[in-house]
Protein backbone atom coordinates (compact mmCIF):
# COMPACT_ATOMS: atom_id res chain seq x y z
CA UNK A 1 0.00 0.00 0.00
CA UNK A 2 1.73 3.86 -0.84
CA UNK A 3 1.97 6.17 1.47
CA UNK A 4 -0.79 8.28 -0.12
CA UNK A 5 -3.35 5.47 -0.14
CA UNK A 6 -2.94 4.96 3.48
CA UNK A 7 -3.15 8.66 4.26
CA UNK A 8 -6.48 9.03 2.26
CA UNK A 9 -7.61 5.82 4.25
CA UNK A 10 -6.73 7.49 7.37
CA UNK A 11 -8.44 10.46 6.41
CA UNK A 12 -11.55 8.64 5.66
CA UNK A 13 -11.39 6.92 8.73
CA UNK A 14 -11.42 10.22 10.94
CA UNK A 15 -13.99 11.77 8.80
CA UNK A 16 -16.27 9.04 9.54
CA UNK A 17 -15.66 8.88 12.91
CA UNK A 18 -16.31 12.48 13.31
CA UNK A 19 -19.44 11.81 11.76
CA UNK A 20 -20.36 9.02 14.15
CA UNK A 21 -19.98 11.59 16.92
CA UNK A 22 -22.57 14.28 15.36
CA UNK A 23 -24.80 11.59 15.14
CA UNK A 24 -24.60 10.82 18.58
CA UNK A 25 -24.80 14.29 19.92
CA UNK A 26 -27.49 15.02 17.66
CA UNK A 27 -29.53 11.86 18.29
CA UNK A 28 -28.93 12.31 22.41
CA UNK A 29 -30.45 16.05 22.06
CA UNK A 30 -33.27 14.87 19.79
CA UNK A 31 -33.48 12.39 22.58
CA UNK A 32 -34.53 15.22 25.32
CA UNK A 33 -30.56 15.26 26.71
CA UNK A 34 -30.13 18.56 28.17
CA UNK A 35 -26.83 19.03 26.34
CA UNK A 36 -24.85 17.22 24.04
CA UNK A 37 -21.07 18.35 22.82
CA UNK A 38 -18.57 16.67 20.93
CA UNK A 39 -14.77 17.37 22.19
CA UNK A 40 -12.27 16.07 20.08
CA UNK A 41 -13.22 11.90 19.85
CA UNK A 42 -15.65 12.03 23.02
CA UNK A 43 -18.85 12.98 23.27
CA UNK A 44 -20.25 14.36 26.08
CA UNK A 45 -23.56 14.33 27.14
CA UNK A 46 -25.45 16.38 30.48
CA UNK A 47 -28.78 16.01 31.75
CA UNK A 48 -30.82 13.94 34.15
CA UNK A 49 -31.35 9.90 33.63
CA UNK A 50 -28.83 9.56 31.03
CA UNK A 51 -27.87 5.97 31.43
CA UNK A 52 -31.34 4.65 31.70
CA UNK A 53 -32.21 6.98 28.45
CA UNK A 54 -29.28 5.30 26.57
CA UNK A 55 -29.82 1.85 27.46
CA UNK A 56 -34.05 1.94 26.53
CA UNK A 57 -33.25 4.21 23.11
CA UNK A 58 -32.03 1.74 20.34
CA UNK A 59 -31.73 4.55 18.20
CA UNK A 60 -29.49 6.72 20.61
CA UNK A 61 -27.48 3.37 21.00
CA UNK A 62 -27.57 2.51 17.37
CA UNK A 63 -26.49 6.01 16.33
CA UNK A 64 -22.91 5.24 17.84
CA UNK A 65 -22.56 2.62 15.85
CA UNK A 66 -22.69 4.27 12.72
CA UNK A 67 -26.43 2.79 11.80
CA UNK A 68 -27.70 5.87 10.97
């Protein structure tokens, strides 16, 4: 594989990762999570119930995983 290959792969990797995490953030706020703000390959989510909101949403959860 050349160098510029793999860099383009790379590249296309992070881009869809970044994507992934907009997805989540968005899908968490359409979700009713108070706030929802990606910093740098986290996403970080306030608000009340969070864990029992993720775990009963298949579409919050499924949003992580690139699904939508």
């Amino acid at each position: 594989m050349s160098g510029a290959m793999l860099r383009r792969l790379v590249r296309l990797t992070q881009e869809g990762a970044a994507r992934r995490r907009d997805a989540v953030a968005r899908a968490a706020i359409a979700a009713g999570v108070e706030d929802a703000q990606v910093d740098g390959e986290i996403v970080r989510l306030t608000g009340p119930g969070l864990m029992r909101r993720w775990m009963s949403d298949l579409g919050l959860r499924e949003a992580g995983r690139g699904s939508r």
